[in-house]
N, C-alpha and C. Protein backbone atom coordinates (compact mmCIF):
# COMPACT_ATOMS: atom_id res chain seq x y z
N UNK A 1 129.75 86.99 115.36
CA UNK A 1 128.69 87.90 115.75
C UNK A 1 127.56 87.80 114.75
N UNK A 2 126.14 87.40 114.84
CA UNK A 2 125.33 87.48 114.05
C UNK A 2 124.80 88.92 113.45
N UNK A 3 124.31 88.32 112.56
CA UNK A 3 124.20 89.84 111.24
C UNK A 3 123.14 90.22 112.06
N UNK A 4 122.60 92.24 111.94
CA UNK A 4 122.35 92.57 112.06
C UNK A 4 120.67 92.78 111.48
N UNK A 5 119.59 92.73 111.88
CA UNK A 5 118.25 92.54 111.27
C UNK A 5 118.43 93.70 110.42
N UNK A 6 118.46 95.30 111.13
CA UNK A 6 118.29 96.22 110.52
C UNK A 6 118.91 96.35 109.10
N UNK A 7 120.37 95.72 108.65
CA UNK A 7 121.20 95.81 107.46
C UNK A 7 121.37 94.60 106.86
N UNK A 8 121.44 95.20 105.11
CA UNK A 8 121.54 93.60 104.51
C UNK A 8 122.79 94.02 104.01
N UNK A 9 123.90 93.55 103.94
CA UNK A 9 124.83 93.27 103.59
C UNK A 9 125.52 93.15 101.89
N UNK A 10 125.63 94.14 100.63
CA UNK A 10 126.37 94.06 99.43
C UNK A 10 127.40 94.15 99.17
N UNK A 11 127.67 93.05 98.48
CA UNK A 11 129.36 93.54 97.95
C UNK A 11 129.06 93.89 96.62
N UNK A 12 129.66 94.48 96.06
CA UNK A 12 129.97 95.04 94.87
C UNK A 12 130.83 94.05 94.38
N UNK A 13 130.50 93.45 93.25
CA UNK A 13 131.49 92.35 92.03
C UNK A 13 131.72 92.99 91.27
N UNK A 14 130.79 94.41 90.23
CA UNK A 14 131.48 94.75 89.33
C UNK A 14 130.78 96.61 89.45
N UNK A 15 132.16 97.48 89.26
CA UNK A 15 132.24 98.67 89.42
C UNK A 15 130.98 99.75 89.00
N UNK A 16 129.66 98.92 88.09
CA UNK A 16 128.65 99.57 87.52
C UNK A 16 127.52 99.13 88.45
N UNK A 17 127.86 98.43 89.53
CA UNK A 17 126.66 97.63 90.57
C UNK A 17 126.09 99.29 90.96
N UNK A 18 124.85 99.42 91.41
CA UNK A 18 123.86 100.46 92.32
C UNK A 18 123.45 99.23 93.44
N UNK A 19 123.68 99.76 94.94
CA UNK A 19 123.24 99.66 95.98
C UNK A 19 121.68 99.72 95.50
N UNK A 20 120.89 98.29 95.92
CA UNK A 20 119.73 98.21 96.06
C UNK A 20 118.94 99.86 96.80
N UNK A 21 117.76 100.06 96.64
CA UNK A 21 117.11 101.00 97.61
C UNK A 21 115.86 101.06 97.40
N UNK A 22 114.89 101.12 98.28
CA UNK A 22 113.56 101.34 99.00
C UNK A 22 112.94 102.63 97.90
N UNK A 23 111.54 102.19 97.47
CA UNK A 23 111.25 103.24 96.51
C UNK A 23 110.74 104.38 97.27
N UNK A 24 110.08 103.89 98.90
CA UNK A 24 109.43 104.57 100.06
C UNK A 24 110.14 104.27 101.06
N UNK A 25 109.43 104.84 102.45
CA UNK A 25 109.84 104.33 103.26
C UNK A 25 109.53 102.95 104.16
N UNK A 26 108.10 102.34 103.48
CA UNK A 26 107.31 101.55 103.62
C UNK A 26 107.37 100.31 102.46
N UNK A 27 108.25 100.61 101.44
CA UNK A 27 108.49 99.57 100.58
C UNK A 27 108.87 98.30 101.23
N UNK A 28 108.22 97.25 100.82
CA UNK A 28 108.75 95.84 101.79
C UNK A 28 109.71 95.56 100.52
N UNK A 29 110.36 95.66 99.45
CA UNK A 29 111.24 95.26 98.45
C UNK A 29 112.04 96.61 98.24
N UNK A 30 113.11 95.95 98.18
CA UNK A 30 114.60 97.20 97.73
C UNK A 30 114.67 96.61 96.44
N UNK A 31 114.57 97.87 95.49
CA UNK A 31 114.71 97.74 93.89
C UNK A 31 116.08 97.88 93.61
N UNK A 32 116.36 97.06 92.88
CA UNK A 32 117.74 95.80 92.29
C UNK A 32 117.58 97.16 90.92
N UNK A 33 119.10 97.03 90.13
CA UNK A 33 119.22 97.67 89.06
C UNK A 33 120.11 96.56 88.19
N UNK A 34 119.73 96.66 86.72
CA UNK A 34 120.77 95.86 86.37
C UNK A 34 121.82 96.47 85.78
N UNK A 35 123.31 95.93 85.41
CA UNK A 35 124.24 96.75 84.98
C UNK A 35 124.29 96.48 83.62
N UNK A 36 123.65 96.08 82.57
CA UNK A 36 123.79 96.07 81.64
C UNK A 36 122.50 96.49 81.06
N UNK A 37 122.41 96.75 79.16
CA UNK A 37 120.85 97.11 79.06
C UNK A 37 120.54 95.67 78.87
N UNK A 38 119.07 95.63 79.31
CA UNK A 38 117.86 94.50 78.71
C UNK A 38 117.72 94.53 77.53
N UNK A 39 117.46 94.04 76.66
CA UNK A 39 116.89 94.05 75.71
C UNK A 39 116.01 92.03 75.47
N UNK A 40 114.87 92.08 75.23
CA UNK A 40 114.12 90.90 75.75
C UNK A 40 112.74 90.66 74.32
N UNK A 41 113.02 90.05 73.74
CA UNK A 41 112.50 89.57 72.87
C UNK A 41 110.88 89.09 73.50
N UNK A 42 109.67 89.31 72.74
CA UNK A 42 108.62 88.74 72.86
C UNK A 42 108.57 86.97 73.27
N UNK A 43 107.92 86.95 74.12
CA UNK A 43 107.73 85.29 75.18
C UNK A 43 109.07 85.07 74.87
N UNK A 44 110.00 85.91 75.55
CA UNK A 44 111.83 85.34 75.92
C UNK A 44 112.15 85.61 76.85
N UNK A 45 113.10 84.88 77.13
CA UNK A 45 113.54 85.29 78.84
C UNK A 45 115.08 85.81 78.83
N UNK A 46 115.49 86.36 79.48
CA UNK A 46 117.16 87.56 79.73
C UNK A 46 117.03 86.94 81.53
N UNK A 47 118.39 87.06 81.59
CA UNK A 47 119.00 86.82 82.47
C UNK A 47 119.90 87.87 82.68
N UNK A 48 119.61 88.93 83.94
CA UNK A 48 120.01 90.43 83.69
C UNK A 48 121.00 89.96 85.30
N UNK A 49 122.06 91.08 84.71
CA UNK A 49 123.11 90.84 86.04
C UNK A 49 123.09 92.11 86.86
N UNK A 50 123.25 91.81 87.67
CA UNK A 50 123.53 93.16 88.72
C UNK A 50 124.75 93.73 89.27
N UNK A 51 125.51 92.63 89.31
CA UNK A 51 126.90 93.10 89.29
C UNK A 51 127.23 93.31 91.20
N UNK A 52 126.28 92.49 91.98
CA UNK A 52 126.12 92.26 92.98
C UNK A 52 125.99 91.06 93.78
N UNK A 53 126.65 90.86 94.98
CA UNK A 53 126.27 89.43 96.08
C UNK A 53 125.15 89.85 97.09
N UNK A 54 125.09 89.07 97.79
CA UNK A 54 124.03 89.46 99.02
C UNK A 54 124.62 88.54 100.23
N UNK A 55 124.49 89.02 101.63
CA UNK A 55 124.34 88.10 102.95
C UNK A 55 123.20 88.13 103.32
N UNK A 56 122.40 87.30 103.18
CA UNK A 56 121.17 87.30 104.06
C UNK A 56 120.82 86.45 104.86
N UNK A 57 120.76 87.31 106.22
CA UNK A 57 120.81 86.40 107.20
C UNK A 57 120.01 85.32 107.55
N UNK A 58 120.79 84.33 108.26
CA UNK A 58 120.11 83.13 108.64
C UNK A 58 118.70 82.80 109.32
N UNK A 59 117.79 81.90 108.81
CA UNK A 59 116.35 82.12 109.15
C UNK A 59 115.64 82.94 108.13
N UNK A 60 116.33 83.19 107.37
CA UNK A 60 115.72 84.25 106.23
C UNK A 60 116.00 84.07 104.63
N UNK A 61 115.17 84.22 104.07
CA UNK A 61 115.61 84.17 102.20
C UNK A 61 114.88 84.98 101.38
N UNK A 62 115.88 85.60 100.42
CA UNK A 62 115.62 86.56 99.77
C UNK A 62 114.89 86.21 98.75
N UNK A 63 113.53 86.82 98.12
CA UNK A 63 112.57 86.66 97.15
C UNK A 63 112.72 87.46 96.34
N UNK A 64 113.18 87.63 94.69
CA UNK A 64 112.84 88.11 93.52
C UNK A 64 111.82 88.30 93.20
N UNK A 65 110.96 89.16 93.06
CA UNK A 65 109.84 89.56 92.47
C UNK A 65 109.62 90.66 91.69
N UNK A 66 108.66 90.64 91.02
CA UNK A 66 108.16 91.65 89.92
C UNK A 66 108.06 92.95 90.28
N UNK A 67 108.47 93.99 89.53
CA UNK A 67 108.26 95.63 89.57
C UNK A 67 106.89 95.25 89.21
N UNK A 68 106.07 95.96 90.04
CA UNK A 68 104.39 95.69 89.75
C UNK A 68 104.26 97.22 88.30
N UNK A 69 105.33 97.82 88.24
CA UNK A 69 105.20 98.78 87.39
C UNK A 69 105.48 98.41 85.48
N UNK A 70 106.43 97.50 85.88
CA UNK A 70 107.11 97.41 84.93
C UNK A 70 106.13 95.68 84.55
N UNK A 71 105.24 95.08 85.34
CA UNK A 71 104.72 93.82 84.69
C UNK A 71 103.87 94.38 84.59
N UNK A 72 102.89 95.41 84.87
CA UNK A 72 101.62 95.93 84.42
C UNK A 72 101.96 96.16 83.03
N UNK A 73 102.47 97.73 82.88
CA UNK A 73 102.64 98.25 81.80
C UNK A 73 103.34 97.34 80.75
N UNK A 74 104.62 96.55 80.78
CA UNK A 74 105.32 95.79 79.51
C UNK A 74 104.78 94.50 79.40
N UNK A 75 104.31 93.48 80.79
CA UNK A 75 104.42 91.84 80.99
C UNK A 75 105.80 91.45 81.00
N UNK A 76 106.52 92.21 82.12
CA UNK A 76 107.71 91.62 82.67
C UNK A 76 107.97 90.87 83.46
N UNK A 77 108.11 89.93 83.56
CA UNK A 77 107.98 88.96 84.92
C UNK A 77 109.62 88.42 85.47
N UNK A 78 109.25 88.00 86.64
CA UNK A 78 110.38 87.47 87.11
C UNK A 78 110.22 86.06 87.38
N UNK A 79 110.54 85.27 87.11
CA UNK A 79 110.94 83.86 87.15
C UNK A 79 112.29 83.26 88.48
N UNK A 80 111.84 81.91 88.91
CA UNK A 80 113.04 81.45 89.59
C UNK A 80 113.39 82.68 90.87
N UNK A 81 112.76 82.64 91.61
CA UNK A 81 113.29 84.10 92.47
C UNK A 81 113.02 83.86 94.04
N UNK A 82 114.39 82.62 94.01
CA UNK A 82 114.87 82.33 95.77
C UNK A 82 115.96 82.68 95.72
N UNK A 83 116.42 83.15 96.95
CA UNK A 83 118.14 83.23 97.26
C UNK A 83 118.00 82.81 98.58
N UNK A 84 119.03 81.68 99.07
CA UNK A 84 119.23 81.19 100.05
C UNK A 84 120.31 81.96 100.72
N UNK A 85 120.24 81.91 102.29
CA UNK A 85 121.21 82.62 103.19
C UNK A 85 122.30 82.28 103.25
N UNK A 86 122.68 81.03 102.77
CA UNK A 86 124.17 80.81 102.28
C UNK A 86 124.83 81.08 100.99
N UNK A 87 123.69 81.76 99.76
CA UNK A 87 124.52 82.15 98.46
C UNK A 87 125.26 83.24 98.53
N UNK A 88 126.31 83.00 97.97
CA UNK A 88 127.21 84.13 97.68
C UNK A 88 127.55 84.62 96.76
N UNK A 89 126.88 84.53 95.37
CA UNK A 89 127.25 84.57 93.98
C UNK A 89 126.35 85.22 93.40
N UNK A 90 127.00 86.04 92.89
CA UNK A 90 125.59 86.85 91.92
C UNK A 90 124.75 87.23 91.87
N UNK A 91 124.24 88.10 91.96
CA UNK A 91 122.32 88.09 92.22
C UNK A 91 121.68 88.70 90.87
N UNK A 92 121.39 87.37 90.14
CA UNK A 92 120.85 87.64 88.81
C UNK A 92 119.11 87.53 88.72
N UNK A 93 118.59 88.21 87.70
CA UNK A 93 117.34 87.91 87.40
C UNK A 93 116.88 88.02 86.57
N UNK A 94 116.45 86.55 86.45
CA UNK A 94 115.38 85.87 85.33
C UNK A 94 114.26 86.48 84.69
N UNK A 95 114.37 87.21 83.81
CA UNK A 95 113.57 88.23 83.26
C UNK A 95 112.91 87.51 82.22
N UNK A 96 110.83 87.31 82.26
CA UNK A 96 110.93 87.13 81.09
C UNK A 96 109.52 88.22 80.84
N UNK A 97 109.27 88.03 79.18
CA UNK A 97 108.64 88.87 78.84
C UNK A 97 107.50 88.63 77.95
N UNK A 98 106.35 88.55 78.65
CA UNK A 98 104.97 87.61 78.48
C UNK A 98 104.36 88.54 77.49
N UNK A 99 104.57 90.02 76.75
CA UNK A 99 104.39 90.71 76.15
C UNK A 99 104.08 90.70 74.51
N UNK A 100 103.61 91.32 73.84
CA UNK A 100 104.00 90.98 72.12
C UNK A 100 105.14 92.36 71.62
N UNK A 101 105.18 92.74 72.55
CA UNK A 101 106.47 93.85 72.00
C UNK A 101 107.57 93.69 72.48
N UNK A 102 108.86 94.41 72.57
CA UNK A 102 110.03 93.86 72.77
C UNK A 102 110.64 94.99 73.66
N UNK A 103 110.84 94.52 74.82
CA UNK A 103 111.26 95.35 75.55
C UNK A 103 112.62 95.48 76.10
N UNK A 104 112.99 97.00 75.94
CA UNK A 104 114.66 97.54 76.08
C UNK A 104 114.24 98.54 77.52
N UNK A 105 115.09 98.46 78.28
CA UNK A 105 115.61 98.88 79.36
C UNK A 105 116.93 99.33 79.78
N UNK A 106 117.58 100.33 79.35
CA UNK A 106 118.99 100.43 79.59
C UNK A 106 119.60 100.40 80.70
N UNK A 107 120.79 100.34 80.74
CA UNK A 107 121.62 100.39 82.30
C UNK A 107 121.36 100.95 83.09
N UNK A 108 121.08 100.28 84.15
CA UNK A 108 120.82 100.77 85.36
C UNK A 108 118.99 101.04 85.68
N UNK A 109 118.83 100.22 84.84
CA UNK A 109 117.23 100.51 85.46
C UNK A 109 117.07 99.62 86.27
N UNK A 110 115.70 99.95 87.10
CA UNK A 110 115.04 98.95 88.12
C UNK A 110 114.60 97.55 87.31
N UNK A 111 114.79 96.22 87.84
CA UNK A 111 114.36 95.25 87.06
C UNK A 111 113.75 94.45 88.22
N UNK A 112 113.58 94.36 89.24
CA UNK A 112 112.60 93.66 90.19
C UNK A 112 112.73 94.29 91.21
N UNK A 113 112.40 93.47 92.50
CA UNK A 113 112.98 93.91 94.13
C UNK A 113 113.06 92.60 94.22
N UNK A 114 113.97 92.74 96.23
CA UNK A 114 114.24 92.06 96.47
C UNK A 114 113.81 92.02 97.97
N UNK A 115 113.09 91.18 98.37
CA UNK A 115 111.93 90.96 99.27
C UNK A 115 112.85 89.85 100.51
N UNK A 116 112.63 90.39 101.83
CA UNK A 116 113.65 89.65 102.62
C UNK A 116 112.60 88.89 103.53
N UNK A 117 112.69 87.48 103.54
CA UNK A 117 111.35 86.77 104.67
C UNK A 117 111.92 85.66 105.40
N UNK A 118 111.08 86.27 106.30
CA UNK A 118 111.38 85.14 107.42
C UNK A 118 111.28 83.57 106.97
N UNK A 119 111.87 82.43 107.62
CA UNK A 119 111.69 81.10 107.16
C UNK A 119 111.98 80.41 108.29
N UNK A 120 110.84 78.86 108.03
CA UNK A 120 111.36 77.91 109.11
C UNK A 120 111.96 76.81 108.25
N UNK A 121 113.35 75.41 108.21
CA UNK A 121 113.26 74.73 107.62
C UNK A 121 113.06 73.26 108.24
N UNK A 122 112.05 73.21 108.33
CA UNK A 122 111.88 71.83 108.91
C UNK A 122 112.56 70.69 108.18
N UNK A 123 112.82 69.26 108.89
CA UNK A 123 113.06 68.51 108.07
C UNK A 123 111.73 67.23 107.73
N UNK A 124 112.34 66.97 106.87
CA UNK A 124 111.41 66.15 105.43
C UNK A 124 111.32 64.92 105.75
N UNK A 125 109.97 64.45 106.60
CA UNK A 125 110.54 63.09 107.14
C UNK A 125 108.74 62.01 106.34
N UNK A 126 108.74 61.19 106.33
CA UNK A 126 108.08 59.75 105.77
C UNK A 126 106.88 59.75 107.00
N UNK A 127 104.94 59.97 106.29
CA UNK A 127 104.37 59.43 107.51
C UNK A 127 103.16 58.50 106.45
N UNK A 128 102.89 57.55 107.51
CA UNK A 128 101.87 56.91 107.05
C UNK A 128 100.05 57.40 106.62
N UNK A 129 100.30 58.24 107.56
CA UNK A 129 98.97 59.14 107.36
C UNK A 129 99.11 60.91 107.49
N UNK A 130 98.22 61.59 106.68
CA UNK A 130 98.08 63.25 107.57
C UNK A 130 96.73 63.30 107.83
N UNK A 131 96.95 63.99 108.58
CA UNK A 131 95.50 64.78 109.18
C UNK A 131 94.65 64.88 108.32
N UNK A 132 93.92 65.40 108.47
CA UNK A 132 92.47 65.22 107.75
C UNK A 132 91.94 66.30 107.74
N UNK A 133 91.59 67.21 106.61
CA UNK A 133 91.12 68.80 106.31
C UNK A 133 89.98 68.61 105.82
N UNK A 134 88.71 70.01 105.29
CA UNK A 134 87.72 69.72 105.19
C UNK A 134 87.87 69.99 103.44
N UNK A 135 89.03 70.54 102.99
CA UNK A 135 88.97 70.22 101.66
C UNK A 135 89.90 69.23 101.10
N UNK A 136 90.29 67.86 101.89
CA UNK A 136 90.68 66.94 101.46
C UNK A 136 91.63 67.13 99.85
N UNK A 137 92.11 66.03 99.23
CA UNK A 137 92.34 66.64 97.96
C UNK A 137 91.84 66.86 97.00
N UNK A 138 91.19 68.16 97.33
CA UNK A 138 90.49 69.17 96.28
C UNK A 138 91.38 70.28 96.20
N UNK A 139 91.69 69.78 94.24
CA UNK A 139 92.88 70.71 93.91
C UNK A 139 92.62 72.00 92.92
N UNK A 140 93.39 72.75 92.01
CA UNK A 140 93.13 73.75 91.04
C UNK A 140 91.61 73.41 90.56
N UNK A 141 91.15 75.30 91.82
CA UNK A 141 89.83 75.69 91.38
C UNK A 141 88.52 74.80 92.14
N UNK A 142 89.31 73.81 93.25
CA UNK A 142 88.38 73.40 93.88
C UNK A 142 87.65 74.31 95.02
N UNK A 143 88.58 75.46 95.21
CA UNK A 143 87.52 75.96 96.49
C UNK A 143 86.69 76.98 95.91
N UNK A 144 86.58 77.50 94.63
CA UNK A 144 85.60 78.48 93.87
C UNK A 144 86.20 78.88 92.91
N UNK A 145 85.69 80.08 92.13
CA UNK A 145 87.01 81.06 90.61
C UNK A 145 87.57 81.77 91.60
């Protein structure tokens, strides 16, 4: 029976996991918690666990992205942030911290969301020519600042 659009699917791996949740009702990202504290050294990166899997259904992949709260105010960023509809392992995130101070976050805080999108995967095939656009290859900063 295919998964359901309306529900995403968690298992719990370890007994301190929080069920993702919506900060609104209009939030397009469910905020992830991690189960351990952060603690993240100036231009370093943490690898924060959640203590969680995901199913996400097919045609679809889950995006890691930034608490716009937490990269304003500290320069927290998220790095590396695909999950494919066949992973089943972990749902960790690549925390780093573009900041000059050192930022601690204890258990259970919000450390990104997790953004669910549609996808097509075409396959990857060899052509002799492409089409022809009007900005040809004009690359970084060719179409204005």
């Amino acid at each position: 029976m295919p998964a359901s659009l309306d529900l995403l699917n968690f298992k719990r791996l370890d007994p301190r996991a929080k069920l993702p949740s919506r900060g609104s009702a209009f939030s397009a990202g469910l905020d992830v918690y991690a189960i351990d504290e952060v603690r993240i050294e100036p231009k370093q990166r943490f690898l924060a666990r959640t203590g969680l899997s995901v199913a996400i259904p097919e045609g679809f992949y889950g995006r890691v992205a930034p608490r716009s709260g937490l990269a304003v105010k500290n320069g927290l960023d998220v790095l590396a942030g695909v999950i494919d509809s066949d992973y089943r392992g972990e749902l960790c995130c690549a925390l780093y911290n573009s900041g000059d101070e050192i930022i601690v976050l204890p258990a259970e805080s919000k450390i990104c969301q997790l953004i669910i999108e549609k996808i097509i995967t075409p396959t990857a095939v060899w052509a002799d020519d492409l089409d022809a656009t009007s900005r040809g290859e004009g690359g970084f900063g060719s179409t204005g600042q």
